[in-house]
Protein backbone atom coordinates (compact mmCIF):
# COMPACT_ATOMS: atom_id res chain seq x y z
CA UNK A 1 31.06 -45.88 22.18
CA UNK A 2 31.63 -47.05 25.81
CA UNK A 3 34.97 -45.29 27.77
CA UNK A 4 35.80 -48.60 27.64
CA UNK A 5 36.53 -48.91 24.08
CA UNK A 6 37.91 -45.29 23.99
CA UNK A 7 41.01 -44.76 21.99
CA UNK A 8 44.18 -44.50 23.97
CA UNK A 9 42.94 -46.30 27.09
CA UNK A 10 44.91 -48.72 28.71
CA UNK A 11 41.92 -51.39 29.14
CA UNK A 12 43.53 -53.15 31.90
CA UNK A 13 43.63 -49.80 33.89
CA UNK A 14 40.45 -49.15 33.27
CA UNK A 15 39.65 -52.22 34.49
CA UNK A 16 41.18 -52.06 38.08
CA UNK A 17 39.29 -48.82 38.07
CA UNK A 18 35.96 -50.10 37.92
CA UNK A 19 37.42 -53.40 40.15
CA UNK A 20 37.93 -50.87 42.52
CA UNK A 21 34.46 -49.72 42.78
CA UNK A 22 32.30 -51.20 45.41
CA UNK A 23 31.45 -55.08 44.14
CA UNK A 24 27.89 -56.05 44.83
CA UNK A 25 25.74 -58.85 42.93
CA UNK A 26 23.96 -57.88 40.24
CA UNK A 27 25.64 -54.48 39.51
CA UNK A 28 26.31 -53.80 36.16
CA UNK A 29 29.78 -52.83 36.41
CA UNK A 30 30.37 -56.78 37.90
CA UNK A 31 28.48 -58.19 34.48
CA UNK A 32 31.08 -55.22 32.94
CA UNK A 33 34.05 -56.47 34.41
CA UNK A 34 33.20 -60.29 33.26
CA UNK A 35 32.84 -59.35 30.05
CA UNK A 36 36.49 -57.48 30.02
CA UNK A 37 38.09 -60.48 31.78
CA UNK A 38 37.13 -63.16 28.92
CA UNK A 39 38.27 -60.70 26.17
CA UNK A 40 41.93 -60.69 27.62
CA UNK A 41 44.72 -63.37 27.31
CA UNK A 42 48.40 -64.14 28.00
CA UNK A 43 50.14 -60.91 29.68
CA UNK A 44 47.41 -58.64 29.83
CA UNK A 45 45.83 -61.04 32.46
CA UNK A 46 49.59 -61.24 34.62
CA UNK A 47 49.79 -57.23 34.03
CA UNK A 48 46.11 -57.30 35.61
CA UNK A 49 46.99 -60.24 38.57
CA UNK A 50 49.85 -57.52 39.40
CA UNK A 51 48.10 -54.49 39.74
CA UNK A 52 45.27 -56.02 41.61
CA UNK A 53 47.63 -57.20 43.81
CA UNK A 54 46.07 -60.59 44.75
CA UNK A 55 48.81 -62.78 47.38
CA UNK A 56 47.01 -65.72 48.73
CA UNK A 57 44.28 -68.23 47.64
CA UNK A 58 42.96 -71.39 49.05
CA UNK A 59 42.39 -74.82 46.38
CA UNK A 60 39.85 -77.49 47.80
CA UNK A 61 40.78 -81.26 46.49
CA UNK A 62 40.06 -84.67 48.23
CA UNK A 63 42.40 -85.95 49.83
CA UNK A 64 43.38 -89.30 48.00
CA UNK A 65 46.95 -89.23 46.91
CA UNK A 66 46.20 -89.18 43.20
CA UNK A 67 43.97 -86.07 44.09
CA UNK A 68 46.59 -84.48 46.38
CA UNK A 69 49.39 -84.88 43.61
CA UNK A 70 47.28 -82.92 41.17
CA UNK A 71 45.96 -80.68 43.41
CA UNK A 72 50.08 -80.09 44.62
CA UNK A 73 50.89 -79.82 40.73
CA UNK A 74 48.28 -76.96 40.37
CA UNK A 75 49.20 -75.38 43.26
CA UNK A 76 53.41 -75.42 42.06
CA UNK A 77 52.56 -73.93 38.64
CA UNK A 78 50.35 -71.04 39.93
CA UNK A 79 53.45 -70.37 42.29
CA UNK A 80 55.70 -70.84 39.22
CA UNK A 81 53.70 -68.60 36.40
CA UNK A 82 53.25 -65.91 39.86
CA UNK A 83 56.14 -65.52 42.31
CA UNK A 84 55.11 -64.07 45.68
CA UNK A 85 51.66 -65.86 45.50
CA UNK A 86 51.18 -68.09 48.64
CA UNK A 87 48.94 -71.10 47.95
CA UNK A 88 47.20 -73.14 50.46
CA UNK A 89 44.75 -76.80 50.03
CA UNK A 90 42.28 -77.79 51.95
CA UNK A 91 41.31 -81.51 51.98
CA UNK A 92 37.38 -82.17 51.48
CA UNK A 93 36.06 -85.31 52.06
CA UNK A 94 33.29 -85.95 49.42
CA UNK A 95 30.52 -88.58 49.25
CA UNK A 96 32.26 -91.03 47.13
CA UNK A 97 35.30 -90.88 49.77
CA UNK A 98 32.94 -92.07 52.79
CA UNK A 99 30.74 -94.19 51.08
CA UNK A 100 33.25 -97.23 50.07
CA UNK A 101 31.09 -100.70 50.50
CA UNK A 102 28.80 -99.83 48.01
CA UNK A 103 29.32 -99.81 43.80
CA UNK A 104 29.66 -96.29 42.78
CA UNK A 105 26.56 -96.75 40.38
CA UNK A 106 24.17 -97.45 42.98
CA UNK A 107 25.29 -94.45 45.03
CA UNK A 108 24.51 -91.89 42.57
CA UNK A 109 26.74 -91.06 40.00
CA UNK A 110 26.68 -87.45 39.38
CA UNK A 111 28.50 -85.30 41.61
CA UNK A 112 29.60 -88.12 44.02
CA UNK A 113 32.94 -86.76 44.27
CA UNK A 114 32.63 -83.10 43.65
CA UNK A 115 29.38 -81.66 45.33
CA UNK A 116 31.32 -81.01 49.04
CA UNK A 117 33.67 -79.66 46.92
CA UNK A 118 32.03 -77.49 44.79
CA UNK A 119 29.94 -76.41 48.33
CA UNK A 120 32.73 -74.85 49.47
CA UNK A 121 33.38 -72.68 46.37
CA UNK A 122 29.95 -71.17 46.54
CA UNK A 123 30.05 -70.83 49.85
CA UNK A 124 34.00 -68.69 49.30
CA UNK A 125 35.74 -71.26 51.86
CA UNK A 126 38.39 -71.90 49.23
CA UNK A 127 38.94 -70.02 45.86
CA UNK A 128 39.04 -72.96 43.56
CA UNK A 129 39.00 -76.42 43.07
CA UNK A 130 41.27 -78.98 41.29
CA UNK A 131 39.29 -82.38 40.18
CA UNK A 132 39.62 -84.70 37.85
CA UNK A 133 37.26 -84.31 34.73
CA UNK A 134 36.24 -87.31 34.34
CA UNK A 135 34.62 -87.22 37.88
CA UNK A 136 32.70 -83.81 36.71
CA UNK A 137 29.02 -83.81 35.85
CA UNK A 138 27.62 -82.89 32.83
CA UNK A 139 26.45 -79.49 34.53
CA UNK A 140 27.67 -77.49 36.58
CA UNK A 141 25.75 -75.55 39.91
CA UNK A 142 24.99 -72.01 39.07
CA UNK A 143 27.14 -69.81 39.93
CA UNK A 144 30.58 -72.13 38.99
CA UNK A 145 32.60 -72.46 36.01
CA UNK A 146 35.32 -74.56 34.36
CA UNK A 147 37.77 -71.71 34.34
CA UNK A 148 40.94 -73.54 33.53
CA UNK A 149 42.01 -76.79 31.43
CA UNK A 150 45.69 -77.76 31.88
CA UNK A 151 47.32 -79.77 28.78
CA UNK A 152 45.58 -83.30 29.01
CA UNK A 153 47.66 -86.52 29.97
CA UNK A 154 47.09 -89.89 28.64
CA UNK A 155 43.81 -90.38 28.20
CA UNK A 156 43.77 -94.11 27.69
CA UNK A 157 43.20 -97.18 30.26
CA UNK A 158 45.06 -99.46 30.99
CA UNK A 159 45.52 -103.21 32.30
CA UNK A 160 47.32 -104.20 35.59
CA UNK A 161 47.70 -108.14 35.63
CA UNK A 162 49.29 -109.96 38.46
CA UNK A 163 50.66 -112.08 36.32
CA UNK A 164 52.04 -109.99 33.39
CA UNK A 165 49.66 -110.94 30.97
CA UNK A 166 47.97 -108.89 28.51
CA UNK A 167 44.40 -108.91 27.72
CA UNK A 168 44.32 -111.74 25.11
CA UNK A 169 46.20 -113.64 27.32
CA UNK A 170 44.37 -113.76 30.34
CA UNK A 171 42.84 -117.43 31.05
CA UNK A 172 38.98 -118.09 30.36
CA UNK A 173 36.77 -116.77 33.54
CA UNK A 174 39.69 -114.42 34.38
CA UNK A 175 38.21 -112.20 37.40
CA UNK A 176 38.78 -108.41 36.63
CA UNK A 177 38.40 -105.80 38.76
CA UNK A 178 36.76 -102.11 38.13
CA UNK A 179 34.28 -99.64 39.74
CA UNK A 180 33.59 -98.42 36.16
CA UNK A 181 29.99 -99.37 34.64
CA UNK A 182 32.16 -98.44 31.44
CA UNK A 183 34.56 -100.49 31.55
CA UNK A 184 32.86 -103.24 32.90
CA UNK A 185 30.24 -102.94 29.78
CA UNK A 186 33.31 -102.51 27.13
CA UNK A 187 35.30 -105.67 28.92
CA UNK A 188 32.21 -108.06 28.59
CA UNK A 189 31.52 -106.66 24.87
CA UNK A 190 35.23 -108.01 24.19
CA UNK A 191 35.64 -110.91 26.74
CA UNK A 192 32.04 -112.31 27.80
CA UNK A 193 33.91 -115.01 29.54
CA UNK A 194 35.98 -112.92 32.09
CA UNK A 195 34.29 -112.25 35.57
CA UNK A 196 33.77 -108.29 36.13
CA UNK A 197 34.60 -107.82 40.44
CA UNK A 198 33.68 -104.49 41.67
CA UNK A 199 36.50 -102.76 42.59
CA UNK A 200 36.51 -99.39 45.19
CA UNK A 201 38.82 -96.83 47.19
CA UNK A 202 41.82 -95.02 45.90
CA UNK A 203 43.95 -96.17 43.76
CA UNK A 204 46.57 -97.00 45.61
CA UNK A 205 43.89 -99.47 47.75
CA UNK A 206 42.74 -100.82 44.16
CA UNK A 207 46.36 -101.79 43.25
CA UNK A 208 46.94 -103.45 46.65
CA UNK A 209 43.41 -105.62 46.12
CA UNK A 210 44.83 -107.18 42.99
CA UNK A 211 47.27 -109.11 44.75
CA UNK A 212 44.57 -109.67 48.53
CA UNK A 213 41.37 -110.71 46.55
CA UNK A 214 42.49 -113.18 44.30
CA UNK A 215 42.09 -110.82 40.91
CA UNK A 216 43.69 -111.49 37.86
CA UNK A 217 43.74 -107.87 36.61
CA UNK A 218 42.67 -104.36 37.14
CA UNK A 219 41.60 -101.67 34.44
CA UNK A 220 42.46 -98.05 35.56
CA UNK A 221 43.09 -94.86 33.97
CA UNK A 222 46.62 -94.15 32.49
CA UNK A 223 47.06 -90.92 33.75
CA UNK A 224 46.64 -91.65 37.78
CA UNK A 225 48.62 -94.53 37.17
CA UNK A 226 52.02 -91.95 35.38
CA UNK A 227 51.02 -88.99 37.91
CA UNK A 228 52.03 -91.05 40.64
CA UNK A 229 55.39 -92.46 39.21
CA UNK A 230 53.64 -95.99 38.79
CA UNK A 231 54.44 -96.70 34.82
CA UNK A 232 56.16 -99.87 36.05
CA UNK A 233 53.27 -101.70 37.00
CA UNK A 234 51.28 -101.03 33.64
CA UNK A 235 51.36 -104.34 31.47
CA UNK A 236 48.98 -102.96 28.97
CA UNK A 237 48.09 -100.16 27.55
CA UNK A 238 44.38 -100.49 25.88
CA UNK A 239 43.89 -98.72 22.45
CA UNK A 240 40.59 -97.07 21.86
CA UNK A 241 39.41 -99.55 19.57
CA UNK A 242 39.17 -101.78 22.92
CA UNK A 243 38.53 -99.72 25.32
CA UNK A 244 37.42 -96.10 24.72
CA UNK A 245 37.95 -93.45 27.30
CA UNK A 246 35.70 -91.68 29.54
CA UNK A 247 34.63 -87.91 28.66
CA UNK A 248 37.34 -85.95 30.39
CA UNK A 249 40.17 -88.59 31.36
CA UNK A 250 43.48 -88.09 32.03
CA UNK A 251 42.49 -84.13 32.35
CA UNK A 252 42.23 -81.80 35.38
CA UNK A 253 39.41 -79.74 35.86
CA UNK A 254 40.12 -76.27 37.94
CA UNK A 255 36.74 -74.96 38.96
CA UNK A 256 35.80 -71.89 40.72
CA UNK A 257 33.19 -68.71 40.81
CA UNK A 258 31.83 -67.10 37.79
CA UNK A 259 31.57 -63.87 38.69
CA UNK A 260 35.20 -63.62 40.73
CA UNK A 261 37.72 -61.61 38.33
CA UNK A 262 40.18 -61.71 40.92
CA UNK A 263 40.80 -65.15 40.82
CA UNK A 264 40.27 -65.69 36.78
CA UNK A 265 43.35 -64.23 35.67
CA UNK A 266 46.01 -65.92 38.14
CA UNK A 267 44.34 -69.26 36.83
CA UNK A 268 43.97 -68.69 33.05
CA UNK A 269 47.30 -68.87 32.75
CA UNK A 270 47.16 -72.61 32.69
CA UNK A 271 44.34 -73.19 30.54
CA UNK A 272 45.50 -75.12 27.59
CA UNK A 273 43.49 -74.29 24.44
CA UNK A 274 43.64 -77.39 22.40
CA UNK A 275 43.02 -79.56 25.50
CA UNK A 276 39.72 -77.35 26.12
CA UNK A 277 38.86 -77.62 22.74
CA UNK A 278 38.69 -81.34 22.68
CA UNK A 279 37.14 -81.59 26.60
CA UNK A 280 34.74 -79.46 25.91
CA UNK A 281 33.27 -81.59 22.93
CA UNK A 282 33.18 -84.58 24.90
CA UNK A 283 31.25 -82.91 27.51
CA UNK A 284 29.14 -81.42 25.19
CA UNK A 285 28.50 -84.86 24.08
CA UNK A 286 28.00 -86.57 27.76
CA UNK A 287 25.41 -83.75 28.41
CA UNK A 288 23.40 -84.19 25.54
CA UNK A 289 22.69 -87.42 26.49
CA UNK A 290 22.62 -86.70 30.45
CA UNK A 291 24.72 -88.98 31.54
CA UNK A 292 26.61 -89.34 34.45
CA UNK A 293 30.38 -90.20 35.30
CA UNK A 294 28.89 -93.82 36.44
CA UNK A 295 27.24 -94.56 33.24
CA UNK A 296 28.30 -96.85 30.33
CA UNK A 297 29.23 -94.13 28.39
CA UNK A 298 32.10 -93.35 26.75
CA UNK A 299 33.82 -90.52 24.89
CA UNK A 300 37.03 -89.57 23.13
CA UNK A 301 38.24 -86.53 20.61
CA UNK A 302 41.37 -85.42 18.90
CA UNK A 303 42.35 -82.37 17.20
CA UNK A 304 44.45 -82.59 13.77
CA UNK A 305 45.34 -79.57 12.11
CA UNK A 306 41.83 -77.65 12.14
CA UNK A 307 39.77 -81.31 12.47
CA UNK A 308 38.49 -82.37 15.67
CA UNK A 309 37.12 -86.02 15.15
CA UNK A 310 35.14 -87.79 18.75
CA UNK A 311 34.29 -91.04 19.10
CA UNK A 312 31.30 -91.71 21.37
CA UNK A 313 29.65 -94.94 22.68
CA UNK A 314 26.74 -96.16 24.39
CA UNK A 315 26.63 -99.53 25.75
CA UNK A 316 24.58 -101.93 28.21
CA UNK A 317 25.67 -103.28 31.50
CA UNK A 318 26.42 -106.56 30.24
CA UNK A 319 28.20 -105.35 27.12
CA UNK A 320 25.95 -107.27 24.97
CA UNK A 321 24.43 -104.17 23.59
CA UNK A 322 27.11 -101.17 22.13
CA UNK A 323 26.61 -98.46 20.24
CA UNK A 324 29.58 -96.34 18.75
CA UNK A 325 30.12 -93.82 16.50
CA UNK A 326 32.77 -91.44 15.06
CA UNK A 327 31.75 -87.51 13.95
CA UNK A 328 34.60 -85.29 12.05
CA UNK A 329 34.10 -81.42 11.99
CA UNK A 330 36.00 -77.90 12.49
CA UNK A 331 37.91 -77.77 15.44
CA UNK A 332 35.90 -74.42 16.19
CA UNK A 333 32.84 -76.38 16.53
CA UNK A 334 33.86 -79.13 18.95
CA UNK A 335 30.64 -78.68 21.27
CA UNK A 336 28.46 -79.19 18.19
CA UNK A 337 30.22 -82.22 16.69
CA UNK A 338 30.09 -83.48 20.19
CA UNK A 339 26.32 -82.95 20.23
CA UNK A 340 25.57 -83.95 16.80
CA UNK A 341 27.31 -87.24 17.98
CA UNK A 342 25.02 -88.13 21.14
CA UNK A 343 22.06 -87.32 19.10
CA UNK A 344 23.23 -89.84 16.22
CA UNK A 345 23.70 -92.58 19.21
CA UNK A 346 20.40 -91.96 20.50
CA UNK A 347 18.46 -92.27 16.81
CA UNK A 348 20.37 -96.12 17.22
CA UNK A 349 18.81 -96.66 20.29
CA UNK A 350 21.26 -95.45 22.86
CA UNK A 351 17.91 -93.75 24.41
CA UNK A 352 16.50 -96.81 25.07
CA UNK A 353 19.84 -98.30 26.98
CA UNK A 354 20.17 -95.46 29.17
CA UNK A 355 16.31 -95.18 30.06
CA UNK A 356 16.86 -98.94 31.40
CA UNK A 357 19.85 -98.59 33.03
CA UNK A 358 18.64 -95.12 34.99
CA UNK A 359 15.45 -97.18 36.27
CA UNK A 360 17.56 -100.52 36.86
CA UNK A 361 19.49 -97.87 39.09
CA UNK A 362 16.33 -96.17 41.04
């Protein structure tokens, strides 16, 4: 038996004890202290924050306003859950922000508006990041982690006519605009008639260019759209049976070090277990089949009671190709329902889809 499973210690003392030692790579009281950190929860990890005495840290975002709002909502309830704790952000402008005359999918889809970002952890200019998940990759750089899922918003999309009109209203050739290969393929599957218009920047630029460029619509993501106090301007909301999520939307993503205990347990406190639960078996899903946030691939789950259920799909460019499925399982086994899921889309051909698309891409 280890001292550390002694009876009668206090393990978070012990724990500042051996946090107090000298902290070099590769020692094995670092790989000891890991281990202790995931085992605790709730107030064991505030008693820890306390003692270790930890007052300021640094979050890295982009600088949109969608991405300053959540990175400001992080930021308030981290001050909120730990009084005294000073909080500062530090705006990092990734490739997706400076490249803005070109579709996302020919830029490179993975990473495009995280890499800087994630830079900057590794490199300890900021102790974490705030991003939305449905921009993260289906791996992560060595070294990082997904060390805290806050309770997920809406994850639907949604349409934005000029007009008013819903979906089934809009006229024949109806020009729609999107950056998403996803949506794009989904829309077409439904509507071949409507024109797809590429649609970049922020979202606050994309909501301006439906009234200067002539669109009819837009399709964006629900949650932006309620973060930033804009439920007004939603005319429809689009179930999943029409348009199904991408893996991750509408839920934040705090990333940050691996090996950095003194920064895991002021975070965990906002991790939201059900919301990882489901996340987590999407992404299990989107990296089984390697895809990329600019991919036609789509993903969403649901827990009820002890079920998790996901809904996956594959699909073309022009939507004339789609491949969906639906996998049920325990809840405790989210990542390999997720899995199971991609692998059933790819016996019905959903390898042969993404093999085109990735060399239509290079």
């Amino acid at each position: 038996m280890s001292h550390l499973q002694k009876p009668g210690c206090e393990p978070i003392v012990i724990f500042v004890q051996l946090f107090q030692q000298r902290r070099t790579r590769g020692n094995p009281q670092s790989c000891r202290r890991r281990v202790f950190l995931q085992r605790m929860h709730g107030n064991q990890l505030l008693k820890l924050w306390s003692l270790m005495k930890i007052n300021h840290i640094t979050i890295g975002t982009r600088g949109s306003q969608l991405a300053l709002w959540q990175a400001n909502w992080v930021k308030a309830a981290l001050i909120e859950k730990h009084p005294g704790l000073s909080v500062d952000l530090l705006i990092i402008k990734t490739k997706g922000d400076k490249i803005l005359d070109v579709p996302l999918a020919q830029v490179g889809g993975k990473g495009l508006f995280v890499k800087e970002i994630e830079d900057a952890i590794s490199d300890r200019r900021i102790d974490l990041a705030v991003h939305s998940m449905k921009d993260m990759p289906a791996e992560l750089p060595a070294g990082l982690c997904i060390s805290a899922i806050p309770e997920r918003e809406d994850p639907k999309d949604v349409l934005i006519s000029r007009k008013g009109l819903t979906l089934s209203q809009l006229p024949i050739g109806a020009k729609i605009g999107t950056c998403s290969l996803r949506r794009a393929a989904q829309m077409k599957h439904l509507r071949p008639d409507v024109e797809i218009l590429s649609l970049r920047g922020n979202l606050d630029t994309r909501l301006k260019k439906l009234e200067t460029e002539g669109l009819d619509a837009v399709i964006l993501a629900a949650a932006g759209i309620r973060r930033l106090g804009l439920d007004h301007r939603i005319t429809q909301y689009l179930d999943e049976s029409v348009m199904l999520p991408a893996v991750g939307q509408g839920a934040l993503c705090i990333e940050s070090r691996l090996d950095d205990p003194d920064i895991f347990p002021i975070i965990s406190a906002l991790d939201h277990l059900p919301t990882r639960i489901v996340v987590s078996g999407e992404r299990a899903f989107l990296n089984r089949l390697e895809g990329g946030c600019q991919v036609p691939i789509a993903a969403h789950g649901n827990i009820n009671g002890d079920i998790f259920t996901i809904s996956g799909l594959v699909a073309d460019i022009d939507g004339k190709t789609l491949i969906k499925d639906t996998l049920s399982g325990s809840a405790s086994e989210s990542e390999a329902i997720g899995i199971r899921l991609a692998e059933r889309l790819l016996s019905l051909g959903a390898g042969n889809i993404l093999e085109t698309l990735t060399k239509s891409l290079t």
